[in-house]
Protein backbone atom coordinates (compact mmCIF):
# COMPACT_ATOMS: atom_id res chain seq x y z
CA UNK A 1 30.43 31.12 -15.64
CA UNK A 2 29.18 31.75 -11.84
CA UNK A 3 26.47 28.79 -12.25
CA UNK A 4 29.07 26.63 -13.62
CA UNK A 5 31.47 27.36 -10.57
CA UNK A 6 28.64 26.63 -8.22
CA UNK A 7 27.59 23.70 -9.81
CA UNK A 8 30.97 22.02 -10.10
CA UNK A 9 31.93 22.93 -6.55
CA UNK A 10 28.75 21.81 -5.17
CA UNK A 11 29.21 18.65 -6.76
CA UNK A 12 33.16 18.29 -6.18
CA UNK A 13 32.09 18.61 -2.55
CA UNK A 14 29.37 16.12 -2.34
CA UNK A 15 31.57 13.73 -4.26
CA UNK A 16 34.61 14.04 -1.55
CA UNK A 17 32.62 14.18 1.12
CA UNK A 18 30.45 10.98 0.01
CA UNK A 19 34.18 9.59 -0.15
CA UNK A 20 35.36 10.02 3.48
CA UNK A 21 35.60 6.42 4.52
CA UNK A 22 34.43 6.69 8.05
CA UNK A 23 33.68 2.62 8.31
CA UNK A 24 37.55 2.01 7.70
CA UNK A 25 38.60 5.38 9.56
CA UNK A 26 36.47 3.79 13.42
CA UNK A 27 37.55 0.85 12.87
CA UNK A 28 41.40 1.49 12.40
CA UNK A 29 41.50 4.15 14.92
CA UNK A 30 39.51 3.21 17.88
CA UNK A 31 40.04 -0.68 17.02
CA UNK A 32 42.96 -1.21 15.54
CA UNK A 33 42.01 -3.39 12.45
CA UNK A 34 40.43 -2.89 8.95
CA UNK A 35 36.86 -3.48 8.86
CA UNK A 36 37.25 -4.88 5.10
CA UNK A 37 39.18 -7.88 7.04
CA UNK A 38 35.89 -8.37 8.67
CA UNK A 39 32.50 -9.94 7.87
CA UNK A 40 31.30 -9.31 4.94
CA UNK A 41 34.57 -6.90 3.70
CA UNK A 42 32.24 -4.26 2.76
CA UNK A 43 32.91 -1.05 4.83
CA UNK A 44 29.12 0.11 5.78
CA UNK A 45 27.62 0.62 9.22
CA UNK A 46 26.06 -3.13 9.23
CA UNK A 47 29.46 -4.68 9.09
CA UNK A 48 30.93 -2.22 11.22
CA UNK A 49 28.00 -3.01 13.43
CA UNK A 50 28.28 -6.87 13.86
CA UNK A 51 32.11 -6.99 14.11
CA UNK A 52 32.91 -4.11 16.70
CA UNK A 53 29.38 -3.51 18.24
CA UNK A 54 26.39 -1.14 18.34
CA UNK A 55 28.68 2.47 19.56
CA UNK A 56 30.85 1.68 16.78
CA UNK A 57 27.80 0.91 13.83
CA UNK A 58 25.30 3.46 15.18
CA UNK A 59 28.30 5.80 15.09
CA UNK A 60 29.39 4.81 11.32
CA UNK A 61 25.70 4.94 9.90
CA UNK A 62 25.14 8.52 11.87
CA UNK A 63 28.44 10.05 10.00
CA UNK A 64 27.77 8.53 6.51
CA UNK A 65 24.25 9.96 6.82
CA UNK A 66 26.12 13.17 7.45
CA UNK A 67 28.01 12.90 4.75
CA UNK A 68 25.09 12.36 2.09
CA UNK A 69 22.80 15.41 4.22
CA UNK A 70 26.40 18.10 4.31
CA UNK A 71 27.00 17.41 0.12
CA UNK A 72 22.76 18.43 -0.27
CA UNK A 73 23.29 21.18 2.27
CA UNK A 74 26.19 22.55 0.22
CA UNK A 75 24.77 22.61 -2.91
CA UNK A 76 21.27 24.34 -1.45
CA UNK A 77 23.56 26.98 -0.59
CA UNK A 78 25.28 27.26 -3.83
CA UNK A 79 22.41 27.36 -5.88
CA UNK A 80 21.37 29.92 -7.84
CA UNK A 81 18.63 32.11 -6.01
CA UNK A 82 16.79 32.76 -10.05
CA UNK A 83 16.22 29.44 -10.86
CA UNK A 84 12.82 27.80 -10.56
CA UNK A 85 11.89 25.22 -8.51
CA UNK A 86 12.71 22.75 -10.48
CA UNK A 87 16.46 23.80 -11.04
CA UNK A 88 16.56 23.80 -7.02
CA UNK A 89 15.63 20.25 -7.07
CA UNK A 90 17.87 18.95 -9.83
CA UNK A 91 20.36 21.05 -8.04
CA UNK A 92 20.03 19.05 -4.55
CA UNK A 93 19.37 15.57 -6.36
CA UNK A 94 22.80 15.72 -8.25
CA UNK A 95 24.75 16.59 -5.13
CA UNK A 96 22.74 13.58 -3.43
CA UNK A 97 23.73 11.18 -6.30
CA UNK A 98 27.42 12.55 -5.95
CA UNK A 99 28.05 11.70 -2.24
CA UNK A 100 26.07 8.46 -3.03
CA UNK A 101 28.52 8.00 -6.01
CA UNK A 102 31.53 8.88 -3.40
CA UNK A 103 30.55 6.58 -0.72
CA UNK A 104 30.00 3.54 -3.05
CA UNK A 105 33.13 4.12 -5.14
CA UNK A 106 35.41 5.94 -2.22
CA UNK A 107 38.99 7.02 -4.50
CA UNK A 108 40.23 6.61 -1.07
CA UNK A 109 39.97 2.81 -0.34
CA UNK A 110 40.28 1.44 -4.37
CA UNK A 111 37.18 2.99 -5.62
CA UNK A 112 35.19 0.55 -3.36
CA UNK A 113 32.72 1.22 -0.67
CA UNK A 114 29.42 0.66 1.02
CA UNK A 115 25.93 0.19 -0.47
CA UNK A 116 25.37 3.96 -0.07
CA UNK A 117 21.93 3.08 2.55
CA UNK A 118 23.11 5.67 5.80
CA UNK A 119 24.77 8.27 3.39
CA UNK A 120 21.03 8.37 0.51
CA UNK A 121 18.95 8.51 4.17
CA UNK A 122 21.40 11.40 4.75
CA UNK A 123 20.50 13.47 1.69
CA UNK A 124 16.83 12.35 1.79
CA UNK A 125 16.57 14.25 5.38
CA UNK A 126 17.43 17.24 3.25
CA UNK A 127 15.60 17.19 0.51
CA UNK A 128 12.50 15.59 1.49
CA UNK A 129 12.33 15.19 4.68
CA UNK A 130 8.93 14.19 4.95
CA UNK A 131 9.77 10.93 3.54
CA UNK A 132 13.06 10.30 5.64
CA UNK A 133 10.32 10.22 9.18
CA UNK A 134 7.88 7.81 6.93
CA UNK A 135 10.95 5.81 6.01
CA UNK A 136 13.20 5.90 9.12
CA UNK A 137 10.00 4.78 11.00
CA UNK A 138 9.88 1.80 8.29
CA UNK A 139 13.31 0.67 8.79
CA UNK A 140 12.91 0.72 13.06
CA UNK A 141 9.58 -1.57 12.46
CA UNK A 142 11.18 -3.95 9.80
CA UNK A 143 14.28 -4.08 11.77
CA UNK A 144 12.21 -4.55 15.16
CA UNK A 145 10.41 -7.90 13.73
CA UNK A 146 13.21 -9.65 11.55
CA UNK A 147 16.50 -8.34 12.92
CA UNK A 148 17.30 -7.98 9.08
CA UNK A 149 18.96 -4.59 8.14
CA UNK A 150 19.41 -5.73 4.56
CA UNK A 151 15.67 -6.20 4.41
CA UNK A 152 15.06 -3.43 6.14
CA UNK A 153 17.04 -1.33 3.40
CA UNK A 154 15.24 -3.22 0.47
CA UNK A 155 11.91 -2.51 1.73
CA UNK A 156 12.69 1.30 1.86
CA UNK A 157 14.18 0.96 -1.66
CA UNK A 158 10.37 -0.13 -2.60
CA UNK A 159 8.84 2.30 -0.64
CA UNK A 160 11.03 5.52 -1.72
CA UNK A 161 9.68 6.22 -5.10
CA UNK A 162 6.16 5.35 -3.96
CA UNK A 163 6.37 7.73 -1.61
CA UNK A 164 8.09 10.39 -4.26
CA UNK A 165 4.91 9.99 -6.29
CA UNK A 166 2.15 10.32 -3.33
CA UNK A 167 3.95 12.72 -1.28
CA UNK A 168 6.17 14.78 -3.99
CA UNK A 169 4.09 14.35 -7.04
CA UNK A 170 4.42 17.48 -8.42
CA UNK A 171 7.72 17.12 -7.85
CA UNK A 172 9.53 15.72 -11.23
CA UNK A 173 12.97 15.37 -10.02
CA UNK A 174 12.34 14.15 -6.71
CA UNK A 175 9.94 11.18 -8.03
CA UNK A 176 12.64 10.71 -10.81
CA UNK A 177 15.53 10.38 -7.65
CA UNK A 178 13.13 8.02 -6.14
CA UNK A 179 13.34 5.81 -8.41
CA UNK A 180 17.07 6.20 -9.28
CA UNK A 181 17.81 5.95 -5.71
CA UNK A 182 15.35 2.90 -5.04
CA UNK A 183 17.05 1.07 -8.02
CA UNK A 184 20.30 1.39 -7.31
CA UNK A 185 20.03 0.60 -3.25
CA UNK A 186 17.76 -3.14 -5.12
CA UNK A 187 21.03 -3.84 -7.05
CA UNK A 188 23.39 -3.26 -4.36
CA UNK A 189 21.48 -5.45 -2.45
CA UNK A 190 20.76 -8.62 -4.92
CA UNK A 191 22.93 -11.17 -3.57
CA UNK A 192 21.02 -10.03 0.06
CA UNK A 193 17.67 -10.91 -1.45
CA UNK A 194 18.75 -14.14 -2.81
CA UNK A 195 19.96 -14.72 0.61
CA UNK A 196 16.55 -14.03 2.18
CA UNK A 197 14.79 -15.95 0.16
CA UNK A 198 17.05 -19.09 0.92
CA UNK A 199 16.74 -18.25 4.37
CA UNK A 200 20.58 -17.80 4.60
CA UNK A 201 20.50 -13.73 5.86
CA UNK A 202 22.36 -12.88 8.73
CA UNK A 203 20.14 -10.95 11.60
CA UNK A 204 21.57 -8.98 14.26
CA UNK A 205 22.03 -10.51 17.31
CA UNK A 206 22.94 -13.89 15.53
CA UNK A 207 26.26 -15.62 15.32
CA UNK A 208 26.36 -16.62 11.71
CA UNK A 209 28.87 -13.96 10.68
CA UNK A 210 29.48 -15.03 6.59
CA UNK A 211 31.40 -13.28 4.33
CA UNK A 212 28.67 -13.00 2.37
CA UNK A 213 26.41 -11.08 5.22
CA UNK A 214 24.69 -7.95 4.53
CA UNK A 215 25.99 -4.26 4.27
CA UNK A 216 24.51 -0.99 4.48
């Protein structure tokens, strides 16, 4: 009965802490207007970003990564010090996909949300964090050269469970989250790609604010 205590409360916690909206929270407090009456209506650091500034989206993308790394902290304190390895892992990964869960489908704004980028990087720096340098790295260069955060978030998508399988291997879980994760960021981003390919993407520093811009 312990283990299921722990494993409920572990993932109760990544859940409502995945769920803290902190997009909608900046931008009614310190601006004084919903971010989902903004840009693209999603509320994610990119929108955040290109409607009230850098301070504002750094500061939204730092505290939804927190949110994914605290529910994968939690639950590597809750678990249970006899299980293998593997149990550990499955352990960590199911607290990650619950804050992911709580982010994208937040009970606290209409079970809506983001596209879960900042708060999966978040839980990533916990679990692997070998990858999150490799990928954080890949995100500054793609963003560097096309100014595209969508892309940017696509191409780590790709690159996650490739880098499960060289780096994490023997890790079963972990390559099985890369993969999870990598699919699930690809279909929250597939009107983005049909959007780069027609050349129609919005890149920051640019003007052409749609509704239909991208959203971490």
């Amino acid at each position: 009965m312990d283990t299921v205590w722990r494993i409920a409360a572990a993932l109760a916690v990544a859940f409502v802490a995945g769920s803290i909206p902190f997009a909608v929270i900046i931008s009614r407090t310190f601006f004084h207007s919903d971010i989902r009456e903004h840009g693209s209506g999603n509320p994610g650091a990119t929108n955040v970003l290109r409607t009230f500034g850098p301070a504002a989206g750094f500061a939204v993308f730092a505290l939804d990564g927190l949110k994914g790394a605290a529910g994968v902290y939690v639950a590597r304190l809750l678990v249970p010090a006899a299980w293998a390895a593997d149990g550990h892992d499955w352990f960590m990964i199911a607290a990650a996909m619950a804050a992911i869960a709580g982010h994208t489908f937040s009970p606290f704004i209409g079970f809506k949300g983001g596209k879960g980028v900042a708060t999966a990087a978040g839980a990533i720096s916990i679990i692997i964090p070998g990858a999150f340098v490799v990928m954080f790295v890949t995100f500054a260069v793609i963003l560097a050269i096309t100014r595209m955060v969508s892309l940017g978030s696509i191409v780590l998508a790709l690159e996650f469970p490739l880098l499960t399988i060289i780096m994490y291997g023997d890790r079963t879980p972990v390559v099985l989250f890369g993969f999870a994760a990598g699919t699930l960021v690809l279909w929250r981003h597939h009107a983005n790609l049909k959007r780069i390919f027609l050349g129609q993407e919005h890149k920051m520093g640019t003007n052409n604010e749609s509704r239909e811009a991208s959203q971490a």
